[in-house]
N, C-alpha and C. Protein backbone atom coordinates (compact mmCIF):
# COMPACT_ATOMS: atom_id res chain seq x y z
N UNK A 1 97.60 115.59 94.57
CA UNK A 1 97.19 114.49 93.70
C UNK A 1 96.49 115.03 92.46
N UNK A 2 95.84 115.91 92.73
CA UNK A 2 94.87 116.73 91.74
C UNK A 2 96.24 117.65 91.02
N UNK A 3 96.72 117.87 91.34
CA UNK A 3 98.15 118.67 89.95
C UNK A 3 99.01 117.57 89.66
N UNK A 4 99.14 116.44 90.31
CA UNK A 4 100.06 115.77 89.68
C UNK A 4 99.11 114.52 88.75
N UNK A 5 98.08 114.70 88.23
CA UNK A 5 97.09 114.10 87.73
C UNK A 5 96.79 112.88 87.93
N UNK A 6 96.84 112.05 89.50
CA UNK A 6 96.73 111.12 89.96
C UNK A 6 95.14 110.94 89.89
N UNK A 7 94.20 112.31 90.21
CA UNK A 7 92.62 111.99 90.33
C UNK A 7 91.97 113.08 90.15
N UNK A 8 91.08 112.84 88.92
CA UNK A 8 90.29 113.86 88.27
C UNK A 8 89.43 114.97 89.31
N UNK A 9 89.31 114.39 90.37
CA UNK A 9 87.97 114.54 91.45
C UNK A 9 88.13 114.24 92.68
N UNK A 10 88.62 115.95 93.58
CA UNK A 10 88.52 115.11 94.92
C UNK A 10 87.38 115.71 95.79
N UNK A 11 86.98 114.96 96.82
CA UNK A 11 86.01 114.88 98.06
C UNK A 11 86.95 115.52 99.18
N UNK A 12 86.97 116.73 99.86
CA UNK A 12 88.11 117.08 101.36
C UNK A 12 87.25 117.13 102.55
N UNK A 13 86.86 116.43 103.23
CA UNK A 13 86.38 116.86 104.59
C UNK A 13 87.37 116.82 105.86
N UNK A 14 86.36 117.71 106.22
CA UNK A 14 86.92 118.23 107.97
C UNK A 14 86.23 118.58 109.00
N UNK A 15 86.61 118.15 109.54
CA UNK A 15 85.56 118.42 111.31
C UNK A 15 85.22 119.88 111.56
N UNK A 16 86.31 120.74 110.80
CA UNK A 16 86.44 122.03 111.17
C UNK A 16 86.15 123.09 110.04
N UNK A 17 85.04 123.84 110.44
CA UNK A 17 85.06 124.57 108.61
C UNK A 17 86.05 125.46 108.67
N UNK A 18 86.96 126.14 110.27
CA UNK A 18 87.80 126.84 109.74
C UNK A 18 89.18 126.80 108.43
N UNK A 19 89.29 125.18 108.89
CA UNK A 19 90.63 124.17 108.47
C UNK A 19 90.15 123.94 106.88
N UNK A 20 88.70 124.08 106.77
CA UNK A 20 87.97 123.67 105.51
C UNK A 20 88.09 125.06 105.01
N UNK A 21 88.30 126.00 105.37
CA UNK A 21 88.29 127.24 104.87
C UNK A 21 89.34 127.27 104.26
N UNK A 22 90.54 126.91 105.08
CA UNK A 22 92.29 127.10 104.71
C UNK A 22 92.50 126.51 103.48
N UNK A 23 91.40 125.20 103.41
CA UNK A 23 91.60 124.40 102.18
C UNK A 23 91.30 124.80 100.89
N UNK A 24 90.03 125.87 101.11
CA UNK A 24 89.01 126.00 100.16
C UNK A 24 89.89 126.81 99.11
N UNK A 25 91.49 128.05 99.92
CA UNK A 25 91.80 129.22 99.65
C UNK A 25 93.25 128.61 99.22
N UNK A 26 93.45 127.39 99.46
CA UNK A 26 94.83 126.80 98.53
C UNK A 26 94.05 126.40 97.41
N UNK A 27 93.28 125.58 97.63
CA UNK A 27 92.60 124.84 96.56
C UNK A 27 92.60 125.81 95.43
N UNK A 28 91.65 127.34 95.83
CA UNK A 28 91.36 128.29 94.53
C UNK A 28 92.95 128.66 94.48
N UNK A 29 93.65 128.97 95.19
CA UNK A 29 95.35 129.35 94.61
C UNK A 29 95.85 128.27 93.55
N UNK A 30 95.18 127.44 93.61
CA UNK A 30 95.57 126.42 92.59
C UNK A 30 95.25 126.54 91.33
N UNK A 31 93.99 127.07 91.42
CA UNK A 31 93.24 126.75 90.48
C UNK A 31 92.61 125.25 90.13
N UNK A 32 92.03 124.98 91.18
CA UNK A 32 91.70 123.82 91.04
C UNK A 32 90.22 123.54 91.92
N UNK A 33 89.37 124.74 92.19
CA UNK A 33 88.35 124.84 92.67
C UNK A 33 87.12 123.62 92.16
N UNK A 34 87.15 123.72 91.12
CA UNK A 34 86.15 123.00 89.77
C UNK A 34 85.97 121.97 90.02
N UNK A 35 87.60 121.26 90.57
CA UNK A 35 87.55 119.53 90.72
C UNK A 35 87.42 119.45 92.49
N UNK A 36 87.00 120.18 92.80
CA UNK A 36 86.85 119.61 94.17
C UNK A 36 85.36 119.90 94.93
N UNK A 37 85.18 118.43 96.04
CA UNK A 37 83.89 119.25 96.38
C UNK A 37 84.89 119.43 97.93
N UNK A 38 84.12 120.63 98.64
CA UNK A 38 84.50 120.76 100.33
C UNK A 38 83.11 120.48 101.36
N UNK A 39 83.50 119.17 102.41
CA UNK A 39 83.12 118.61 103.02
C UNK A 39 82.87 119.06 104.32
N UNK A 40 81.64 119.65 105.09
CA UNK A 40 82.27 119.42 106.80
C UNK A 40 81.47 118.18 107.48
N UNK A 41 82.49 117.70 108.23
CA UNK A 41 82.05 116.69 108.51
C UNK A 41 83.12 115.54 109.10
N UNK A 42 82.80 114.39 110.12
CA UNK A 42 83.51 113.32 110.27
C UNK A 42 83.79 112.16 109.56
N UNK A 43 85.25 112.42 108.68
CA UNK A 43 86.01 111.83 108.06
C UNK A 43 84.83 111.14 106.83
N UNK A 44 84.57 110.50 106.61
CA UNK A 44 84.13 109.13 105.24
C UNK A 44 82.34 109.70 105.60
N UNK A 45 82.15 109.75 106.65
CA UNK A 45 80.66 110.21 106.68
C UNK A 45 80.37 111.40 106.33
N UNK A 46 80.71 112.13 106.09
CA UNK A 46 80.87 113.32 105.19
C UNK A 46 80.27 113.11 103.74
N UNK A 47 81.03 111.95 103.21
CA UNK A 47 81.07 111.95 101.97
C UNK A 47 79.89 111.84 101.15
N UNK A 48 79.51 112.74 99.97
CA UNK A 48 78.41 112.53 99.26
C UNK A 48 78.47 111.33 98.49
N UNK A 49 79.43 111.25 97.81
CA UNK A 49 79.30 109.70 96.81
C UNK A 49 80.40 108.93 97.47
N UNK A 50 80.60 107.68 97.40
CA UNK A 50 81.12 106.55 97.84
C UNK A 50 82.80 106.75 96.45
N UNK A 51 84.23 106.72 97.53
CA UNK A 51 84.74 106.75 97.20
C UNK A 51 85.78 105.86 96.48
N UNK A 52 86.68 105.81 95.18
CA UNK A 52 87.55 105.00 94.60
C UNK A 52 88.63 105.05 95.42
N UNK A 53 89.25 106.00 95.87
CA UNK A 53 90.13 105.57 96.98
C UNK A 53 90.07 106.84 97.96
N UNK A 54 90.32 106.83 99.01
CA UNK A 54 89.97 106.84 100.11
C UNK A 54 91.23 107.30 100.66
N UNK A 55 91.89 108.85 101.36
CA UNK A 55 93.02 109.15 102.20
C UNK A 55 93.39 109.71 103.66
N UNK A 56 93.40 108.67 104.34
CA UNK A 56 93.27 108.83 105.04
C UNK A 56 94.36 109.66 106.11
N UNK A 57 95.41 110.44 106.47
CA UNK A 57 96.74 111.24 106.65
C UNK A 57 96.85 112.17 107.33
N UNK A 58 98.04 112.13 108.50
CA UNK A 58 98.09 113.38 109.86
C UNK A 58 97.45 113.31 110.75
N UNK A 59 97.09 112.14 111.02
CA UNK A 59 96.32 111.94 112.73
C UNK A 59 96.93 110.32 112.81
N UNK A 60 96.32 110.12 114.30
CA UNK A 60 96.72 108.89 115.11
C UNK A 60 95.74 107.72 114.54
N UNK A 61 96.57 106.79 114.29
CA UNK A 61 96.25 105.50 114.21
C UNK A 61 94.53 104.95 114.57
N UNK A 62 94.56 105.25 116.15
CA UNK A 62 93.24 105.52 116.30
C UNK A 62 92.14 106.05 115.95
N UNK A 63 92.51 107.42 115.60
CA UNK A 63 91.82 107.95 114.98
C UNK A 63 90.99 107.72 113.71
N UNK A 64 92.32 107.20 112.69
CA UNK A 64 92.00 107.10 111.49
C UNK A 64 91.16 105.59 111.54
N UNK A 65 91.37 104.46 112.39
CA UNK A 65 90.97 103.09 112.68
C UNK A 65 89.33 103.68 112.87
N UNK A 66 88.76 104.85 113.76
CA UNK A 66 87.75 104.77 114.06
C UNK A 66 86.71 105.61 113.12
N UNK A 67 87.54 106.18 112.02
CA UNK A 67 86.93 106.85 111.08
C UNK A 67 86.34 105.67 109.91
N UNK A 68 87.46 104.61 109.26
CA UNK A 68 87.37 103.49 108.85
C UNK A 68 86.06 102.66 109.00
N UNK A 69 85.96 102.69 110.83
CA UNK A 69 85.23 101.94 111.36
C UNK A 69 84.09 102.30 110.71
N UNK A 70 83.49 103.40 111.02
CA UNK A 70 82.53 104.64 111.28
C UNK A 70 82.28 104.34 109.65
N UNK A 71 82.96 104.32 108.83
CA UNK A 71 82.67 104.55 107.22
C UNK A 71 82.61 103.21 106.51
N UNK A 72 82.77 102.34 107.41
CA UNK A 72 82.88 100.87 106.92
C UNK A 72 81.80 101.05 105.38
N UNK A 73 80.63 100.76 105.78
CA UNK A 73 79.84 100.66 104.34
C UNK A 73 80.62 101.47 102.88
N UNK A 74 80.66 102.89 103.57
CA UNK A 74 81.02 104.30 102.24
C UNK A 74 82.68 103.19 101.54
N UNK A 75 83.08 102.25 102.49
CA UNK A 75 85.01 101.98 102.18
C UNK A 75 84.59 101.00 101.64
N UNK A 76 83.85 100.36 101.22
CA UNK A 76 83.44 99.22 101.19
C UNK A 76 84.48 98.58 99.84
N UNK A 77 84.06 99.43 98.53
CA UNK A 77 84.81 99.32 97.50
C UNK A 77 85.98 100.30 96.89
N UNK A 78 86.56 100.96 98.41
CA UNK A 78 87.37 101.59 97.85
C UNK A 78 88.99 101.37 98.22
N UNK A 79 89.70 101.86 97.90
CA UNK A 79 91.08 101.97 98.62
C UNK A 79 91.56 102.71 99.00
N UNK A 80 92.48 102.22 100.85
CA UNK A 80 91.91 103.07 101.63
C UNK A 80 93.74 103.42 101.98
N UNK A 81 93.94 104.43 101.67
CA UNK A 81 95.72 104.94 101.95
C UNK A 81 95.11 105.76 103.10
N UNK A 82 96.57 104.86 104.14
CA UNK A 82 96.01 105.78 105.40
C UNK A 82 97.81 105.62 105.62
N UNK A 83 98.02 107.21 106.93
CA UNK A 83 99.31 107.26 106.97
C UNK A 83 99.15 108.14 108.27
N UNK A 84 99.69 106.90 109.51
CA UNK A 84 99.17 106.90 111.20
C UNK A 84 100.35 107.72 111.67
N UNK A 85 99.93 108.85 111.97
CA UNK A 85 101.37 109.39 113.13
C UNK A 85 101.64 108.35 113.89
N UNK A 86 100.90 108.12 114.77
CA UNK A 86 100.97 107.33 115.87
C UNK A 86 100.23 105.80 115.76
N UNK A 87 100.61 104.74 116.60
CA UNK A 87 99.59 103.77 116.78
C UNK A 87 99.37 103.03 115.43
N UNK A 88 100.29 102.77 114.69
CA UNK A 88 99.64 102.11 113.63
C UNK A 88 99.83 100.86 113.60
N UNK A 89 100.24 100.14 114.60
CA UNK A 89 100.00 98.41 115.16
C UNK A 89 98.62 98.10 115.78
N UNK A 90 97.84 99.44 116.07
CA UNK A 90 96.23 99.11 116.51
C UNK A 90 95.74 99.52 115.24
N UNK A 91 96.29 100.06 114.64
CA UNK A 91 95.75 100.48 112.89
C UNK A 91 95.62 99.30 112.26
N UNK A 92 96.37 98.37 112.47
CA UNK A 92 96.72 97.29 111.84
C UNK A 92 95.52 96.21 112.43
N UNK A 93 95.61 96.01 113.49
CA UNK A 93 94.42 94.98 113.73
C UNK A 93 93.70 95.39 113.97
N UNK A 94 93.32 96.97 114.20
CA UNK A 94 91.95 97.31 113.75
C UNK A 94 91.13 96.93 112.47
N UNK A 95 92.02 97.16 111.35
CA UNK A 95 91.69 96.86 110.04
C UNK A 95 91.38 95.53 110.01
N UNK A 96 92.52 94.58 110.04
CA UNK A 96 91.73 93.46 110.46
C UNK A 96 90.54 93.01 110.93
N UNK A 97 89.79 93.30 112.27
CA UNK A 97 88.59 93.28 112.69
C UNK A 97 87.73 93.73 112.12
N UNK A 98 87.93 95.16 111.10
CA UNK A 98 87.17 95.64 110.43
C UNK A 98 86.72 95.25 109.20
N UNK A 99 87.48 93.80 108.81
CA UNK A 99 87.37 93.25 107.56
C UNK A 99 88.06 93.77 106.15
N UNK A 100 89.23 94.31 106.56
CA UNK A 100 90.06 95.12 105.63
C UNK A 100 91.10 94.20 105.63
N UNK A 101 91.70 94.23 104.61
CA UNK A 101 93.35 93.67 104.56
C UNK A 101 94.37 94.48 103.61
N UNK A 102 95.28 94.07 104.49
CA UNK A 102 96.28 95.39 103.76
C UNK A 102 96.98 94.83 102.71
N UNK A 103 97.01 95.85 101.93
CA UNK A 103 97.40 95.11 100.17
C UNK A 103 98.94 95.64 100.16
N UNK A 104 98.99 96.83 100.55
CA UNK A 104 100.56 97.53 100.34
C UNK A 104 100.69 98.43 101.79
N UNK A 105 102.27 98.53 101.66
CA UNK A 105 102.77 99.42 102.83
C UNK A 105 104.14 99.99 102.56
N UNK A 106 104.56 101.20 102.74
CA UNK A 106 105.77 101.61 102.66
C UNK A 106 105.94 102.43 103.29
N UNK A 107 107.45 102.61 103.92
CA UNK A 107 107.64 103.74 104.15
C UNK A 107 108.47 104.97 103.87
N UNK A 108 107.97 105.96 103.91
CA UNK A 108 108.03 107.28 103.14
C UNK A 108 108.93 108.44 103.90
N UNK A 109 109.92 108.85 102.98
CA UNK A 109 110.76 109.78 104.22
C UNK A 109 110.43 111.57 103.69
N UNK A 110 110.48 112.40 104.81
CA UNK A 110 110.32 113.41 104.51
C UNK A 110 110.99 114.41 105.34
N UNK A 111 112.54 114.63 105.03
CA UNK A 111 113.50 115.12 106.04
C UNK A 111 114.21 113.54 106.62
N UNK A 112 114.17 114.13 107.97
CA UNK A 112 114.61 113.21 108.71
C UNK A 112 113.31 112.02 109.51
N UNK A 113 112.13 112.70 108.73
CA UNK A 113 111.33 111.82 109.35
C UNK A 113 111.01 110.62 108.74
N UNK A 114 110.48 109.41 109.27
CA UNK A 114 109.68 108.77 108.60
C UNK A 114 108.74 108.23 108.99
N UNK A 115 107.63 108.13 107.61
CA UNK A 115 106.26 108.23 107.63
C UNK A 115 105.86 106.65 107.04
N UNK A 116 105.08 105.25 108.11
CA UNK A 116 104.84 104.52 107.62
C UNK A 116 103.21 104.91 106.76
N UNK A 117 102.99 104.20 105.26
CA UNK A 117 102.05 104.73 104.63
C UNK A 117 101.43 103.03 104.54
N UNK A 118 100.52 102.85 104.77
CA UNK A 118 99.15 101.31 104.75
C UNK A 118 98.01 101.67 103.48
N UNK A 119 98.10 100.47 102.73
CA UNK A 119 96.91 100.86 101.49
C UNK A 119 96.35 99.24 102.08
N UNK A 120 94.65 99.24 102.18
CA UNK A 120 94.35 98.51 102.35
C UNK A 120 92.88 98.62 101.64
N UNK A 121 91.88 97.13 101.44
CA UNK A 121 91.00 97.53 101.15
C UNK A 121 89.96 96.44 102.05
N UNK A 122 88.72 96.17 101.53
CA UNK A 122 87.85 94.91 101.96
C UNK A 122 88.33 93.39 101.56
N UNK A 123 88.78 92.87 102.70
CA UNK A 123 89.09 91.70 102.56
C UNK A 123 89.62 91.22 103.74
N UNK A 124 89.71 89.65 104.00
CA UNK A 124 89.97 89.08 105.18
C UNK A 124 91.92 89.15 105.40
N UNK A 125 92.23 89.18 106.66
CA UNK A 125 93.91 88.70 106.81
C UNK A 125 94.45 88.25 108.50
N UNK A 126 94.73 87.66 108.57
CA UNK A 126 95.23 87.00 109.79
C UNK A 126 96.62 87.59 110.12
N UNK A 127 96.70 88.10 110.56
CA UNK A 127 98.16 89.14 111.20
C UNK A 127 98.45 88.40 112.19
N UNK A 128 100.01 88.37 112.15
CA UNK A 128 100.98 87.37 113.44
C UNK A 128 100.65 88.73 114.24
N UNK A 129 101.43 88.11 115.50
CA UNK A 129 101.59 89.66 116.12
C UNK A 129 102.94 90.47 115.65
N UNK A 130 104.05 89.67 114.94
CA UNK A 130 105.13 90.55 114.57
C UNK A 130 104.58 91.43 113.13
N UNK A 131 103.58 91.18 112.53
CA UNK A 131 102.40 91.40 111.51
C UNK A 131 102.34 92.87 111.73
N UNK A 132 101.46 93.22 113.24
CA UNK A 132 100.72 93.93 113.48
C UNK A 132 102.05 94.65 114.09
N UNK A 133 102.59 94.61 114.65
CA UNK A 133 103.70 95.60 114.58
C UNK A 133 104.27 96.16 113.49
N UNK A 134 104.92 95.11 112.82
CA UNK A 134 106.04 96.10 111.82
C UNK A 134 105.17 96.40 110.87
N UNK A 135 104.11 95.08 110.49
CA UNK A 135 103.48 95.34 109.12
C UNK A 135 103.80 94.30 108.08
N UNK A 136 102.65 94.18 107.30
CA UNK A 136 102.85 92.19 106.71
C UNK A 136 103.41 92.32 105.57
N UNK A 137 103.25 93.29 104.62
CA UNK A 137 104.31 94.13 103.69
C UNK A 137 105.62 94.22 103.38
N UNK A 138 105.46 95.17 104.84
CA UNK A 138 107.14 95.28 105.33
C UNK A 138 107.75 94.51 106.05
N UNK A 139 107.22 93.95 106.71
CA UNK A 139 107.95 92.50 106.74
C UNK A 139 108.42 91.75 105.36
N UNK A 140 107.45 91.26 104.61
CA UNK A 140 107.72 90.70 103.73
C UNK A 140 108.71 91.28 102.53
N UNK A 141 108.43 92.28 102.12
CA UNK A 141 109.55 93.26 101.58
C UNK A 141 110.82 94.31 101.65
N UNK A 142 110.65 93.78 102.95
CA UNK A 142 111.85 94.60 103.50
C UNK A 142 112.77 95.89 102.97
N UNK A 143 111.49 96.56 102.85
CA UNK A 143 112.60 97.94 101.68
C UNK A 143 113.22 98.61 102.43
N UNK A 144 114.70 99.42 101.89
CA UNK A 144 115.30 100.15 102.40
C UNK A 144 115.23 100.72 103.65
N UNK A 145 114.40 101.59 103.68
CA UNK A 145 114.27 102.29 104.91
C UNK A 145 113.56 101.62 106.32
N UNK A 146 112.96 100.60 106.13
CA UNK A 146 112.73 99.28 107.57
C UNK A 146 113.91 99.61 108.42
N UNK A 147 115.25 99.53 107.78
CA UNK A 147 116.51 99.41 108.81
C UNK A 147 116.34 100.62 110.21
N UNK A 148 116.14 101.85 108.48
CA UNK A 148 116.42 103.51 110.08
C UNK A 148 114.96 103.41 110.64
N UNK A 149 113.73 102.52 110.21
CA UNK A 149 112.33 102.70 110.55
C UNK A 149 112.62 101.57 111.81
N UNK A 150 113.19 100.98 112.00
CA UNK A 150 113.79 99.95 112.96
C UNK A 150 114.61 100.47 114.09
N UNK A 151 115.36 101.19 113.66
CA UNK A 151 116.29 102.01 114.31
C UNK A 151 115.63 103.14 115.80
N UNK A 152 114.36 103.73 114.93
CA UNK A 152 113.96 104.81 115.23
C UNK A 152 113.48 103.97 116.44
N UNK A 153 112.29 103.06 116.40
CA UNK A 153 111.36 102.38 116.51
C UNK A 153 112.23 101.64 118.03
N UNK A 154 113.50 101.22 118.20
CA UNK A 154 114.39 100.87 118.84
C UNK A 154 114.21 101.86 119.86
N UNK A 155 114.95 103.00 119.58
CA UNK A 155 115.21 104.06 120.21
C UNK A 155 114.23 104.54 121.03
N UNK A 156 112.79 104.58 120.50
CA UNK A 156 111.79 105.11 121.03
C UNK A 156 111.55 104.27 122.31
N UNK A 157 111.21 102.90 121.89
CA UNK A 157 110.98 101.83 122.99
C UNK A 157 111.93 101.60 123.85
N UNK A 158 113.32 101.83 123.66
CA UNK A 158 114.00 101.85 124.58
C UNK A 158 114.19 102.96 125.58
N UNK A 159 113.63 104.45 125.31
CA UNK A 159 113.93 105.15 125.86
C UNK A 159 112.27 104.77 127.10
N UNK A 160 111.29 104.42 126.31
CA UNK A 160 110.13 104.26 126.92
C UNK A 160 110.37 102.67 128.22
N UNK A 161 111.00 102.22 127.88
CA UNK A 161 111.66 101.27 129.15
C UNK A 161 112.25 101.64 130.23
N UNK A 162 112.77 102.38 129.58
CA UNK A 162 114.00 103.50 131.00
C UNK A 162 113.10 104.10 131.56
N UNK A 163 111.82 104.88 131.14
CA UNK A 163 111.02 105.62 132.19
C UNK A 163 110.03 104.50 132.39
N UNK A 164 109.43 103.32 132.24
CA UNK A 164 108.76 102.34 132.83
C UNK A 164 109.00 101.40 132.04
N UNK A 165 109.42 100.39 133.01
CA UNK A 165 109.97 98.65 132.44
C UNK A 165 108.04 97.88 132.45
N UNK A 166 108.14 97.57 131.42
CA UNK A 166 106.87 96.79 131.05
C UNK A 166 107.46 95.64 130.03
N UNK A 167 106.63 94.25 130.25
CA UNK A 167 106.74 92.92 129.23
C UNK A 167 106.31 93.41 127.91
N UNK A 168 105.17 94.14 127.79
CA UNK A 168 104.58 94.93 126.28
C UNK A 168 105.65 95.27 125.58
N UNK A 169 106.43 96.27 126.50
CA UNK A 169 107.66 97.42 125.79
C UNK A 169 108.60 96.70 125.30
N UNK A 170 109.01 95.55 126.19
CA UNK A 170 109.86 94.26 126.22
C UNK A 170 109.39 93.50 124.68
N UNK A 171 108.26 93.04 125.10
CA UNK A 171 108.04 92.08 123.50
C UNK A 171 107.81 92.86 122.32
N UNK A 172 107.92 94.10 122.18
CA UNK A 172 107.42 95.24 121.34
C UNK A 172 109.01 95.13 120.69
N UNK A 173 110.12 95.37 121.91
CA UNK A 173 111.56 95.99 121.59
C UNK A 173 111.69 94.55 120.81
N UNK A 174 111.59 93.35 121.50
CA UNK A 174 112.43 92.13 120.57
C UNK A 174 111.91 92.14 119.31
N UNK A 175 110.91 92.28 118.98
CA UNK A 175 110.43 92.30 117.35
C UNK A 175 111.50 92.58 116.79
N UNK A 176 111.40 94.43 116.89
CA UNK A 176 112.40 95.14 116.25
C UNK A 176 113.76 94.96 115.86
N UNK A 177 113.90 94.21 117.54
CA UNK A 177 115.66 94.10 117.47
C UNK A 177 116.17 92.93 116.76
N UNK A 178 114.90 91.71 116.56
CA UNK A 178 114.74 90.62 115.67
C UNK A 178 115.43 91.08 114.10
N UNK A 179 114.37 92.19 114.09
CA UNK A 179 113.97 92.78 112.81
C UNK A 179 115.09 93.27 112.12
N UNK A 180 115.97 93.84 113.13
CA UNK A 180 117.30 94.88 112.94
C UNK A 180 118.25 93.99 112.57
N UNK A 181 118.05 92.66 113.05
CA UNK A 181 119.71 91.92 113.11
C UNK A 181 119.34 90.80 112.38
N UNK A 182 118.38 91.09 111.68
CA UNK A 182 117.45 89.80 110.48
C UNK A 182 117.66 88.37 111.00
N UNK A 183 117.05 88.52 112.13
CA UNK A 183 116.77 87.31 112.41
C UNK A 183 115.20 86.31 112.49
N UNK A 184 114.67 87.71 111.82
CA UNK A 184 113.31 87.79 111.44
C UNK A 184 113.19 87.21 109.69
């Protein structure tokens, strides 16, 4: 973000000063030491000044939901891009509870993968439950890649049925398959 001149100034923390180390030694390969401060520390509580936006990226849903939590005050006025390996339907009404609402969502391919990305900030939202699954965004905008993000999303839950039949997995799969054959 800092070379592609998205933000004058960034904040990096990490739980780990080794991982903060790795950072410190791209960062100077960059040349870009000057604009950064390095953080150790848990996620947003780390932070010395209160941030304009906020990235949250490469961990579980949970995770990032309980960092959010944890930083509620520091997020207060910022915007908060978060991008859930895992779990990002408890990401979703976590935020909710947390008094966040999600402003944007897309998803992002990189290879063969894809990466759903949530920008949200302070504000109220009432999520259906097909909401908090796919996402109120992507629902509503249905971009391109929903179909193979549907697809995937299919596949997964279906294979997760075959090794245990559950109503969850069940009402989880119809969303999708709603979703797939736009009947949503």
């Amino acid at each position: 973000m800092l070379l592609a001149g998205l933000c004058r100034f960034a904040q990096l923390t990490e739980v780990s000063e080794r991982s903060l180390a790795k950072a410190r030694e791209l960062i100077g390969a960059l040349g870009l030491s000057d604009r950064v401060r390095f953080l150790v520390g848990d996620g947003v509580e780390a932070l010395e000044d209160p941030p304009d936006v906020a990235v949250i990226a490469g961990m579980g849903g949970r995770t990032i939901a309980g960092i959010v939590e944890r930083g509620r005050e520091i997020l207060a006025h910022a915007r908060i891009v978060m991008q859930p390996n895992v779990a990002a339907p408890e990401l979703r009404l976590r935020l909710q509870r947390a008094g966040f609402r999600i402003a944007d969502e897309m998803i992002a391919k990189d290879g063969r993968r894809l990466y759903v990305v949530i920008a949200a900030e302070a504000g109220r939202m009432e999520l259906s439950p097909e909401e908090i699954e796919v996402g109120p965004v992507l629902l509503k905008n249905r971009p391109g890649a929903l179909a193979d993000y549907a697809a995937f999303k299919i596949r997964v839950l279906k294979k997760a049925l075959a090794d245990a039949e559950g109503a969850e997995l069940r009402r989880k799969l119809g969303i999708w398959e709603a979703l797939n054959h736009g009947d949503r």
